[in-house]
PDB file of N, CA and C in Angstrom:
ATOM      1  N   UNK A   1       0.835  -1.167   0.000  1.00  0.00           N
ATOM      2  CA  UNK A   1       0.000   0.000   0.000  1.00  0.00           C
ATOM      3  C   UNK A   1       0.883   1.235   0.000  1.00  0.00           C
ATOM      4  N   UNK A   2       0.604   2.066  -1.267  1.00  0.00           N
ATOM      5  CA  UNK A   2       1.236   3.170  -1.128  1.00  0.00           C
ATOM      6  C   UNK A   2       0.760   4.271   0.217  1.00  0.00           C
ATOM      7  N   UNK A   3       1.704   5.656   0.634  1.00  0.00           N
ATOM      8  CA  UNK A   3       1.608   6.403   1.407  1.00  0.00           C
ATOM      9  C   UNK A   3       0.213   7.397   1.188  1.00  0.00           C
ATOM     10  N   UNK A   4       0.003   7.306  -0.286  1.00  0.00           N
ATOM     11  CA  UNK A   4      -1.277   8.125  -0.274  1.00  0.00           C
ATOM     12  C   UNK A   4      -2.482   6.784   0.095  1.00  0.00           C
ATOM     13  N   UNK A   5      -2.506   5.930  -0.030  1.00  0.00           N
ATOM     14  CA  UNK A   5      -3.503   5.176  -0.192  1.00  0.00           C
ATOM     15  C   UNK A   5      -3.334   4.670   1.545  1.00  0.00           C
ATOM     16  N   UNK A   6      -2.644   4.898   2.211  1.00  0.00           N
ATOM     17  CA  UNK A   6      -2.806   4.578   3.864  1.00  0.00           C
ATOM     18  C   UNK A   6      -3.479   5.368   4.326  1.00  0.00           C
ATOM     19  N   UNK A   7      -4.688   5.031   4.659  1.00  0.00           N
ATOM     20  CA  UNK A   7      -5.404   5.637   5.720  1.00  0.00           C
ATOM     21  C   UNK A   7      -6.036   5.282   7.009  1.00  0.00           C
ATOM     22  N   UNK A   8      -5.731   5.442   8.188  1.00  0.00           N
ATOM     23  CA  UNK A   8      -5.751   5.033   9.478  1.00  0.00           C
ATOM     24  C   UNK A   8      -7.013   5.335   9.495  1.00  0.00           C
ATOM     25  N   UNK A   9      -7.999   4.513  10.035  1.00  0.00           N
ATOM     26  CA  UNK A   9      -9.393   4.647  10.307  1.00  0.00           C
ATOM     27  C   UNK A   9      -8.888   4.784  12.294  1.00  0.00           C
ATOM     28  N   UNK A  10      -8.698   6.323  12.678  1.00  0.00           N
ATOM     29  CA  UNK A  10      -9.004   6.637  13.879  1.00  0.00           C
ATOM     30  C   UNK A  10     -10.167   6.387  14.644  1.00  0.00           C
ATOM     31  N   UNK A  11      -9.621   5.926  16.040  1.00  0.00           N
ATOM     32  CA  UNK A  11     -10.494   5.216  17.180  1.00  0.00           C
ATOM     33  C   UNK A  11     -11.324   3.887  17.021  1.00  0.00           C
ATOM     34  N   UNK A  12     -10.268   3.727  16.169  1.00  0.00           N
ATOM     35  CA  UNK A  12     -11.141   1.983  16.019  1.00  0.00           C
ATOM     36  C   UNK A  12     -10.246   0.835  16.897  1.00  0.00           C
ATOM     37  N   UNK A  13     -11.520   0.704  18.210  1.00  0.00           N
ATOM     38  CA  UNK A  13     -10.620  -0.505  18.757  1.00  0.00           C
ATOM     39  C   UNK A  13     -11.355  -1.833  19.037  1.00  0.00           C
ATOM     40  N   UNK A  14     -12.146  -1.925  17.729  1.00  0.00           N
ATOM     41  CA  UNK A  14     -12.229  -3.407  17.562  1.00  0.00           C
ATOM     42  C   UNK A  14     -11.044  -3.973  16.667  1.00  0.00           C
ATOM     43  N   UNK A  15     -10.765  -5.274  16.956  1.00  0.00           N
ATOM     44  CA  UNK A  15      -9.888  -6.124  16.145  1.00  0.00           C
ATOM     45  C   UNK A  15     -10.341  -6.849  15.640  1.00  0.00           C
ATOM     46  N   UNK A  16     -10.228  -6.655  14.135  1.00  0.00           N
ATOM     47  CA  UNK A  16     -10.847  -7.538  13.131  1.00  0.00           C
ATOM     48  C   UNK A  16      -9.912  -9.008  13.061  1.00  0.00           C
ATOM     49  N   UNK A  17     -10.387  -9.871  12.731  1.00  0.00           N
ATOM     50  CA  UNK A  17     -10.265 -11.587  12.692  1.00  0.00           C
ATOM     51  C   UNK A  17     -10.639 -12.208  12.223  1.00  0.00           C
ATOM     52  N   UNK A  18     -10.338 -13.529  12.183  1.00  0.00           N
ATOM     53  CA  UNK A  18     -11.146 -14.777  12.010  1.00  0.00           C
ATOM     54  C   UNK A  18     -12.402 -14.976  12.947  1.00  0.00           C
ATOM     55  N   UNK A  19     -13.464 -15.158  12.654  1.00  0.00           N
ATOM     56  CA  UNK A  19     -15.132 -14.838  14.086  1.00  0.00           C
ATOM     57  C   UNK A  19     -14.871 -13.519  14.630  1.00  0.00           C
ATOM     58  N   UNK A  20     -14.959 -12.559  14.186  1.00  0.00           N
ATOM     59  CA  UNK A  20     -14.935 -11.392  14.943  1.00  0.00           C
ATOM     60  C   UNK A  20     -16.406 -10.818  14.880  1.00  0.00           C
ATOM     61  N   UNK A  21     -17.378 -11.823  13.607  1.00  0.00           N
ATOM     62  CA  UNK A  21     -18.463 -11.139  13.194  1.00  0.00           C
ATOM     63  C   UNK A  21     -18.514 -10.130  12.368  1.00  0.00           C
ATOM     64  N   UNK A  22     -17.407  -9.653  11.593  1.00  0.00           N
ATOM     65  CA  UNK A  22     -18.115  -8.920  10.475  1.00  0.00           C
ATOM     66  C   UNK A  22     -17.607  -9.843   9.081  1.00  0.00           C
ATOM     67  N   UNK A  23     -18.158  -9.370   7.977  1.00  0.00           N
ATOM     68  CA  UNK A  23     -17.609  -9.806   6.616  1.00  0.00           C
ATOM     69  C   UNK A  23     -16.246 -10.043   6.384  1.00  0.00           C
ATOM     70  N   UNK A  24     -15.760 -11.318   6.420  1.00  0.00           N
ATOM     71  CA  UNK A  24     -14.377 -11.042   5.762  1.00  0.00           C
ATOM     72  C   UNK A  24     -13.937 -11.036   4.033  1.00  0.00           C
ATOM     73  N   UNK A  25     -13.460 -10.471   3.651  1.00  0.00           N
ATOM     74  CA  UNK A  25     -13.163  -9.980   2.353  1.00  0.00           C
ATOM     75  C   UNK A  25     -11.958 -10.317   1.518  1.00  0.00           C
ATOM     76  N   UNK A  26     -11.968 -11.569   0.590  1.00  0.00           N
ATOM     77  CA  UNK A  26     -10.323 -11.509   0.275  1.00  0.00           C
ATOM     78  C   UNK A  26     -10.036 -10.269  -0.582  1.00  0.00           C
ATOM     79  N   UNK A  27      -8.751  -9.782  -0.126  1.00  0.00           N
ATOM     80  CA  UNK A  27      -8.413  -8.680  -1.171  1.00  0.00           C
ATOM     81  C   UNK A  27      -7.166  -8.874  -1.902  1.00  0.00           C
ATOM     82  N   UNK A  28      -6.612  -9.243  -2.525  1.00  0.00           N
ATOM     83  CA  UNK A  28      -5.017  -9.095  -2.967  1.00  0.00           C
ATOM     84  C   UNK A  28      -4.487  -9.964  -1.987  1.00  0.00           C
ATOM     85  N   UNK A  29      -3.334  -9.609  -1.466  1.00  0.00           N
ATOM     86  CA  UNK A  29      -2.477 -10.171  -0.343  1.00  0.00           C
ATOM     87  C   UNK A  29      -3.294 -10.320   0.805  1.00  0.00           C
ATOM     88  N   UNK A  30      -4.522  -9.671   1.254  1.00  0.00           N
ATOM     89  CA  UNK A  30      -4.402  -9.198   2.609  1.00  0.00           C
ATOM     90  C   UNK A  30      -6.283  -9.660   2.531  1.00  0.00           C
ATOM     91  N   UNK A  31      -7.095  -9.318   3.811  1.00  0.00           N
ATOM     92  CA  UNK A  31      -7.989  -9.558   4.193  1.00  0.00           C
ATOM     93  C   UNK A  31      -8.926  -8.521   4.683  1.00  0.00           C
ATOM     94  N   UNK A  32      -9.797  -7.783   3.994  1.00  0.00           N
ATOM     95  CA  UNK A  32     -10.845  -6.865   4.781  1.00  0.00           C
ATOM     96  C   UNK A  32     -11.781  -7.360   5.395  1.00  0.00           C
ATOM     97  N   UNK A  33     -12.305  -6.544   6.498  1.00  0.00           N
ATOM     98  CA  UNK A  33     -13.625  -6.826   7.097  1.00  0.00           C
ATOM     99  C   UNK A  33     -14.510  -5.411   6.872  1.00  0.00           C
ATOM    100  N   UNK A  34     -15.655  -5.962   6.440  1.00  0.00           N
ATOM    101  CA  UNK A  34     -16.862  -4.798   6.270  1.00  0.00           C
ATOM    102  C   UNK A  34     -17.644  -4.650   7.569  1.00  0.00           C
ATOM    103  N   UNK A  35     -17.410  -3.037   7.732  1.00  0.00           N
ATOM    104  CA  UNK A  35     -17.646  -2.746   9.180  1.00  0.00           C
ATOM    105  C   UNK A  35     -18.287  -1.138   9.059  1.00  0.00           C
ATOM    106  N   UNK A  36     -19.429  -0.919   9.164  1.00  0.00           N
ATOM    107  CA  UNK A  36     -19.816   0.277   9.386  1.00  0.00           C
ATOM    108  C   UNK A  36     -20.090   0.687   8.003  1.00  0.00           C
ATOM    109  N   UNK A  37     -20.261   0.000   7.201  1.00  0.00           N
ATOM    110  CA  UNK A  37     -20.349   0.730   5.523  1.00  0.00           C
ATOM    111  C   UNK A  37     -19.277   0.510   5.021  1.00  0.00           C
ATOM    112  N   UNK A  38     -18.014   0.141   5.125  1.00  0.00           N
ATOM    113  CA  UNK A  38     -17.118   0.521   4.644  1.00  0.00           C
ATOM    114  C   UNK A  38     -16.263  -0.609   4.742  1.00  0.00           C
ATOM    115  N   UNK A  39     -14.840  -0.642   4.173  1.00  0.00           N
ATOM    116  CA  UNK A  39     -13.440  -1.429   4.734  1.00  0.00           C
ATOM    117  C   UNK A  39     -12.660  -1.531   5.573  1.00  0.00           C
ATOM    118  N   UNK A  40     -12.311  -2.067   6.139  1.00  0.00           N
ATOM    119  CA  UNK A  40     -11.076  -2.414   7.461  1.00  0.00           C
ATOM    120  C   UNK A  40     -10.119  -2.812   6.902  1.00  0.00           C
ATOM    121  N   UNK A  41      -9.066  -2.500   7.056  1.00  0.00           N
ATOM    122  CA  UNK A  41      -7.669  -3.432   7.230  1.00  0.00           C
ATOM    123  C   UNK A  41      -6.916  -3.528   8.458  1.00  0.00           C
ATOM    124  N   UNK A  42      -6.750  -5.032   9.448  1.00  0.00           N
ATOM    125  CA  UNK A  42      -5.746  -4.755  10.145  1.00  0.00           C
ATOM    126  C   UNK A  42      -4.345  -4.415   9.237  1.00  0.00           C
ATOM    127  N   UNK A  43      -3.434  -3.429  10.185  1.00  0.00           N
ATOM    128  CA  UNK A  43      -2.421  -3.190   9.403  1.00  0.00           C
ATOM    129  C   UNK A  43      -1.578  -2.914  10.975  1.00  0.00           C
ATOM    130  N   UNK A  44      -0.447  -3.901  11.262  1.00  0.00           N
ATOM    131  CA  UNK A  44       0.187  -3.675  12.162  1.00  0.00           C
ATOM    132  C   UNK A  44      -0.205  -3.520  13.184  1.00  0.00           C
ATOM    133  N   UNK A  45      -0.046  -2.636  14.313  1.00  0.00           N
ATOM    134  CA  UNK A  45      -1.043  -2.011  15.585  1.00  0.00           C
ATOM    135  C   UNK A  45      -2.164  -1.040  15.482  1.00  0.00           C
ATOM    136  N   UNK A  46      -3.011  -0.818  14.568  1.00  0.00           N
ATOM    137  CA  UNK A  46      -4.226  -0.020  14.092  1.00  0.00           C
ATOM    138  C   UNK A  46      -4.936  -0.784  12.733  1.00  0.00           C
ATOM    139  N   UNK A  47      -5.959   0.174  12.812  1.00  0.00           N
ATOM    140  CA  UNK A  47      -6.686  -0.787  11.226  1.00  0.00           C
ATOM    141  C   UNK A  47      -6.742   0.836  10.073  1.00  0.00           C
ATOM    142  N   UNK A  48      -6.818   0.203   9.538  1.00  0.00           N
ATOM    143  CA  UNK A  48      -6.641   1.051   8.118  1.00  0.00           C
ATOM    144  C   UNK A  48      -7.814   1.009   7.170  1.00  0.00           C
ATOM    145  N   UNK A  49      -8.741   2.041   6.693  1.00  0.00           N
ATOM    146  CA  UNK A  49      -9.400   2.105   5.496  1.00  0.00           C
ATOM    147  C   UNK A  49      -9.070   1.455   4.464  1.00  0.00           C
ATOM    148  N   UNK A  50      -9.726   0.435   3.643  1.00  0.00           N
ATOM    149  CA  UNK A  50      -9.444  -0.138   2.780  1.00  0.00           C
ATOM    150  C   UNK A  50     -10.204   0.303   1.522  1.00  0.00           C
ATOM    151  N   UNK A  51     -10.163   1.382   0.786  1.00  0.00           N
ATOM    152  CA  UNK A  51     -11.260   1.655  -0.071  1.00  0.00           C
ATOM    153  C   UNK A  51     -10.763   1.837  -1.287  1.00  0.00           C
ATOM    154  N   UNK A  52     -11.603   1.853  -2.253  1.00  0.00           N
ATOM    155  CA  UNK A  52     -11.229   1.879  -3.854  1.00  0.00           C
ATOM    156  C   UNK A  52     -10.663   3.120  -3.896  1.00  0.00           C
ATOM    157  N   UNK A  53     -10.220   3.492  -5.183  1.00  0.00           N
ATOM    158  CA  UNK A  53      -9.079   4.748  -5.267  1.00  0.00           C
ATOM    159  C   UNK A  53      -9.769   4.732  -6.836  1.00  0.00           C
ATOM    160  N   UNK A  54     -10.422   5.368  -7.413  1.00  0.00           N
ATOM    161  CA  UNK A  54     -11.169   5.715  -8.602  1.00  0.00           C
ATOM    162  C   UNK A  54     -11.419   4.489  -9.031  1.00  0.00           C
ATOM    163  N   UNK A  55     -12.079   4.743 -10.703  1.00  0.00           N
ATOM    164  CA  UNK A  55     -12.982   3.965 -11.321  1.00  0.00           C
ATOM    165  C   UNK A  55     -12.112   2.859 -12.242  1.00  0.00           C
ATOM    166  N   UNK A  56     -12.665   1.449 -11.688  1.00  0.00           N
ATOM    167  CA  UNK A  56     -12.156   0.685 -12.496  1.00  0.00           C
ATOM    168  C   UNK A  56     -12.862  -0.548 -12.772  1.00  0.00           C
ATOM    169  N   UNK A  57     -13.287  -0.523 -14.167  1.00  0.00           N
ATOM    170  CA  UNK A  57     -14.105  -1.383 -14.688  1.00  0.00           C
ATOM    171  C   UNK A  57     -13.695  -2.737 -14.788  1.00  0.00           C
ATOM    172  N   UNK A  58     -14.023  -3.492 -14.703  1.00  0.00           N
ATOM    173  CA  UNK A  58     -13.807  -4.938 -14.966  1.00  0.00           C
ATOM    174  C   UNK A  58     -14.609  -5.412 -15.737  1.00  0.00           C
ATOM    175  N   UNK A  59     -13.497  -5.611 -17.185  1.00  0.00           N
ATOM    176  CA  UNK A  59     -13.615  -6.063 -18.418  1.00  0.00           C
ATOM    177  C   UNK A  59     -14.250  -6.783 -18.330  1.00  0.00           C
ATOM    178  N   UNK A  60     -15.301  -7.648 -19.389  1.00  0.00           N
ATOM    179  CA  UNK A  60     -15.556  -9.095 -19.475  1.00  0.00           C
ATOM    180  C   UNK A  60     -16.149 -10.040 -18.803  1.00  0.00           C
ATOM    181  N   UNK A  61     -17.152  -9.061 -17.685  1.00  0.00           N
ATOM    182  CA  UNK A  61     -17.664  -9.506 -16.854  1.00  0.00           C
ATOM    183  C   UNK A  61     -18.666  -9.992 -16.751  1.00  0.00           C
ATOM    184  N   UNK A  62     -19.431 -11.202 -17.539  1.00  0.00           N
ATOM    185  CA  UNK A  62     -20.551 -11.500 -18.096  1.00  0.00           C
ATOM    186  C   UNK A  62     -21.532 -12.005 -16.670  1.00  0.00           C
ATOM    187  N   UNK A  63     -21.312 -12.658 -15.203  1.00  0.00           N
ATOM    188  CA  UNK A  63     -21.640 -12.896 -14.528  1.00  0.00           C
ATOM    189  C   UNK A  63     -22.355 -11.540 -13.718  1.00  0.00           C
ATOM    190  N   UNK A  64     -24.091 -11.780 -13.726  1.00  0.00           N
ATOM    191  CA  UNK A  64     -24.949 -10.776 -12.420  1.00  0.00           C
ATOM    192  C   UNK A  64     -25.036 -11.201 -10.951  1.00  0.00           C
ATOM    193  N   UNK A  65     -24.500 -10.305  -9.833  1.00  0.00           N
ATOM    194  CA  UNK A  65     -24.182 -10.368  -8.850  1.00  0.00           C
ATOM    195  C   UNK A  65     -25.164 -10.067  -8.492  1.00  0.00           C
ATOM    196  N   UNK A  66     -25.950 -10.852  -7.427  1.00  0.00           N
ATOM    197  CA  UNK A  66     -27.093 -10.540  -6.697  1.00  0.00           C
ATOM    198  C   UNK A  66     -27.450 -11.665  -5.669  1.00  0.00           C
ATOM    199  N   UNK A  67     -28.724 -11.554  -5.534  1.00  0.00           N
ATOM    200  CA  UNK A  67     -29.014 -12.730  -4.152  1.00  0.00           C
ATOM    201  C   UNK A  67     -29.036 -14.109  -4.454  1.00  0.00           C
ATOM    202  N   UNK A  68     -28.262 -15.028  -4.031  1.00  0.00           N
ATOM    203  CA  UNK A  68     -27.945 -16.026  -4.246  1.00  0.00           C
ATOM    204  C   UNK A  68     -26.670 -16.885  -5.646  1.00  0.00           C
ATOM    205  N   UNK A  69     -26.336 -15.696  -5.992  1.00  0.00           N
ATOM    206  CA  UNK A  69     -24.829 -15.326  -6.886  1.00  0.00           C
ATOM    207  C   UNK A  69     -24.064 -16.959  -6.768  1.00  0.00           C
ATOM    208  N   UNK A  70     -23.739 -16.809  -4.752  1.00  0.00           N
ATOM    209  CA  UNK A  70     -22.933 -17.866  -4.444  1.00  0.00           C
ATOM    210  C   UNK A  70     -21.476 -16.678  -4.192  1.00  0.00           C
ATOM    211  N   UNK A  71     -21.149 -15.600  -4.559  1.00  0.00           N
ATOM    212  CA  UNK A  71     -20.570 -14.345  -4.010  1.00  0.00           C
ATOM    213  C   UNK A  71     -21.217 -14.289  -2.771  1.00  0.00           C
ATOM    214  N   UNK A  72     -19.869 -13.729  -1.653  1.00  0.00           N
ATOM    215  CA  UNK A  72     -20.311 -13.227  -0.391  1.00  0.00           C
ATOM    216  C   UNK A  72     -20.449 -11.731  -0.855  1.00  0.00           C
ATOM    217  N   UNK A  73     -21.628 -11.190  -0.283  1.00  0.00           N
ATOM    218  CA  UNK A  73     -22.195  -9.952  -0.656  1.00  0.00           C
ATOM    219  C   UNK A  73     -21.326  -8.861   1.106  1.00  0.00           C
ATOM    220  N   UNK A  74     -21.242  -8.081   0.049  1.00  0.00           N
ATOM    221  CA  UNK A  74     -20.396  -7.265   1.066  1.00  0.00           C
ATOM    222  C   UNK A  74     -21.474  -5.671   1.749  1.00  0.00           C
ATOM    223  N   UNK A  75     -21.949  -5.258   2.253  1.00  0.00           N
ATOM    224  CA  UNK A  75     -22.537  -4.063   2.189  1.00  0.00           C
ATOM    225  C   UNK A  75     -21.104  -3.113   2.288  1.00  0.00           C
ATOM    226  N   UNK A  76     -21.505  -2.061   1.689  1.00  0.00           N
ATOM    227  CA  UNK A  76     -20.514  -0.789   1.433  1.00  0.00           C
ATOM    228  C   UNK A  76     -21.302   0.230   1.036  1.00  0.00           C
ATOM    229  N   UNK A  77     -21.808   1.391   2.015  1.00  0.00           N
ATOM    230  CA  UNK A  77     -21.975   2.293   1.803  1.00  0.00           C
ATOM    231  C   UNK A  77     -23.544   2.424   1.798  1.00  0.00           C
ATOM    232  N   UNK A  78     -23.735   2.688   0.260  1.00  0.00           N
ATOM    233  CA  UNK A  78     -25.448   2.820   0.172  1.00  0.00           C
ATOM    234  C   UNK A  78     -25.883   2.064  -1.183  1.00  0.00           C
ATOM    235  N   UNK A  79     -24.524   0.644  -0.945  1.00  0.00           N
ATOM    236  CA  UNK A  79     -25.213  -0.327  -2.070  1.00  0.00           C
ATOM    237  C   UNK A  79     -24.499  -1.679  -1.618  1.00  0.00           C
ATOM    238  N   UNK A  80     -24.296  -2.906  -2.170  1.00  0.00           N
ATOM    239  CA  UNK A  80     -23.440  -4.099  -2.076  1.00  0.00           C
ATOM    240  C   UNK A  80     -22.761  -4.534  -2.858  1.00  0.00           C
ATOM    241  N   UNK A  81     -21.243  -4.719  -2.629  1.00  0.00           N
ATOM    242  CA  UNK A  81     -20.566  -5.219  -3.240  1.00  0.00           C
ATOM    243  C   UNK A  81     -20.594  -6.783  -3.023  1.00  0.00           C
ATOM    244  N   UNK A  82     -20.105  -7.852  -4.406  1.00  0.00           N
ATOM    245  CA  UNK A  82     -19.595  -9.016  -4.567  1.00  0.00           C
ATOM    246  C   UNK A  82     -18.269  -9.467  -4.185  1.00  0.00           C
ATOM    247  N   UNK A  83     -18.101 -10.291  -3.411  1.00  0.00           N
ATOM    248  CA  UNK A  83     -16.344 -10.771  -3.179  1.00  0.00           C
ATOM    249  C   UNK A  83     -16.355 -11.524  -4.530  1.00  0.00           C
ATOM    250  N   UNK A  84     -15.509 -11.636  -5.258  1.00  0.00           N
ATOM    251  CA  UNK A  84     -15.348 -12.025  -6.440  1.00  0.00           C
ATOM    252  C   UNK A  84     -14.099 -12.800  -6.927  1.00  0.00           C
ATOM    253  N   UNK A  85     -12.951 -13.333  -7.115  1.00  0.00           N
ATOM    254  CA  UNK A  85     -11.837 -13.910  -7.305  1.00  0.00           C
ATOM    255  C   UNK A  85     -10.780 -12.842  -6.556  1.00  0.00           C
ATOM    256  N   UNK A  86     -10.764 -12.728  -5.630  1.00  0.00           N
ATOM    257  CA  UNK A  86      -9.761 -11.671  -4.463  1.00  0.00           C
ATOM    258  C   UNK A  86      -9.997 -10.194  -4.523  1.00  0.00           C
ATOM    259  N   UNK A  87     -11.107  -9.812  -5.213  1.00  0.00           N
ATOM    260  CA  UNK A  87     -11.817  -8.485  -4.933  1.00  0.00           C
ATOM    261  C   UNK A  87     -12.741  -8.239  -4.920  1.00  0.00           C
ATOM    262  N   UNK A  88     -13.767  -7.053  -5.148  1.00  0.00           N
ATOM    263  CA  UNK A  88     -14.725  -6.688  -4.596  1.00  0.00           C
ATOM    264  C   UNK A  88     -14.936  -6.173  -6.185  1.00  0.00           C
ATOM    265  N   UNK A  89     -16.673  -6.585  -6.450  1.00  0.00           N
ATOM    266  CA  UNK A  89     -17.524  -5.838  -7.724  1.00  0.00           C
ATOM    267  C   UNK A  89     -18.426  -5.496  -6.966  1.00  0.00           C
ATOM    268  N   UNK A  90     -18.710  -3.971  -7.778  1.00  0.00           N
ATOM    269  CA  UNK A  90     -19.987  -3.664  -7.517  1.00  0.00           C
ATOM    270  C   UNK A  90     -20.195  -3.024  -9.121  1.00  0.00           C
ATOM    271  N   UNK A  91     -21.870  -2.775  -9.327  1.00  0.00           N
ATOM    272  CA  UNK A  91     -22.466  -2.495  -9.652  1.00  0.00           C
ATOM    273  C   UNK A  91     -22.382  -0.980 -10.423  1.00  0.00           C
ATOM    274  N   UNK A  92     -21.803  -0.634 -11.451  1.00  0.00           N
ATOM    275  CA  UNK A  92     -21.957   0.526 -12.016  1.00  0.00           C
ATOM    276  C   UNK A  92     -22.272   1.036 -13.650  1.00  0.00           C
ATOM    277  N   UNK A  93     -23.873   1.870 -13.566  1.00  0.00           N
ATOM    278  CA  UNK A  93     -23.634   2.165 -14.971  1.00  0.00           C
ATOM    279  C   UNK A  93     -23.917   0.798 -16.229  1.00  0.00           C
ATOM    280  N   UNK A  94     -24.179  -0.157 -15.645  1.00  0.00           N
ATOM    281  CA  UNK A  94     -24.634  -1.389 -16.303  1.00  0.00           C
ATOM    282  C   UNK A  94     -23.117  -2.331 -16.427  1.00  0.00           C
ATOM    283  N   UNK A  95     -22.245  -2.103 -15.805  1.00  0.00           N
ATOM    284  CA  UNK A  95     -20.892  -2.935 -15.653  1.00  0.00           C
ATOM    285  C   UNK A  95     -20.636  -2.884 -14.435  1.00  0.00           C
ATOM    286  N   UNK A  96     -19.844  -4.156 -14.066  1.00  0.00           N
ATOM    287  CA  UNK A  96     -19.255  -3.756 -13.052  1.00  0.00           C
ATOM    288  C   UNK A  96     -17.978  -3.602 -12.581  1.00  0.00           C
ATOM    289  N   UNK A  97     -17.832  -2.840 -11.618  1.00  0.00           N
ATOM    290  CA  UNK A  97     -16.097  -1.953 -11.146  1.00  0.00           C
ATOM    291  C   UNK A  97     -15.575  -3.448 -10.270  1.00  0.00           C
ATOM    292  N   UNK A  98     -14.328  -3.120 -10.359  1.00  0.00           N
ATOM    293  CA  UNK A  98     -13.356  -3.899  -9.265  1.00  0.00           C
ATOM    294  C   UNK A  98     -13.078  -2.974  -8.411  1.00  0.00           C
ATOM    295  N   UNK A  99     -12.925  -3.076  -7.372  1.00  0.00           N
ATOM    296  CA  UNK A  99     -13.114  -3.025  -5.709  1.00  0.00           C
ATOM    297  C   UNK A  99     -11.058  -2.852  -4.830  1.00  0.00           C
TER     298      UNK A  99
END
């Protein structure tokens, strides 16, 4: 994670886990939990915002994400994202973005 893309989600002192009860999320290397609308990352001794950084479509995406997909549905925000092969789709514009 680059220095612009670190962002410390201040006063968060739950510790996200394995059973901690929220969504876990594969992402890349690492593991989010959906918590409050949004992303978690543990990262060292604090957790970190895990959020998209502009628009990025994912090509070729012939599969509709919805209820019963067989995708763990993620809530984010004021819609739901798909866990999808180590990221997150959602819904945009009649395609959908990677996460």
């Amino acid at each position: 994670m680059t220095t612009a893309q670190h962002r410390t989600h201040d006063g968060h002192s739950h510790v996200h886990g394995e059973g901690c009860g929220h969504v876990a999320v594969p992402h890349g290397d690492h593991v989010d939990y959906a918590h409050d609308g949004h992303l978690h990352r543990p990262h060292e001794d604090h957790t970190d915002e895990c959020e998209p950084q502009g628009h990025q479509e994912h090509q070729g995406h012939d599969h509709t994400h919805g209820d019963g997909c067989g995708h763990v549905a993620v809530p984010h925000g004021d819609h739901v994202d798909y866990a999808h092969d180590g990221h997150r789709h959602a819904a945009h514009q009649g395609h959908w973005d990677d996460h």
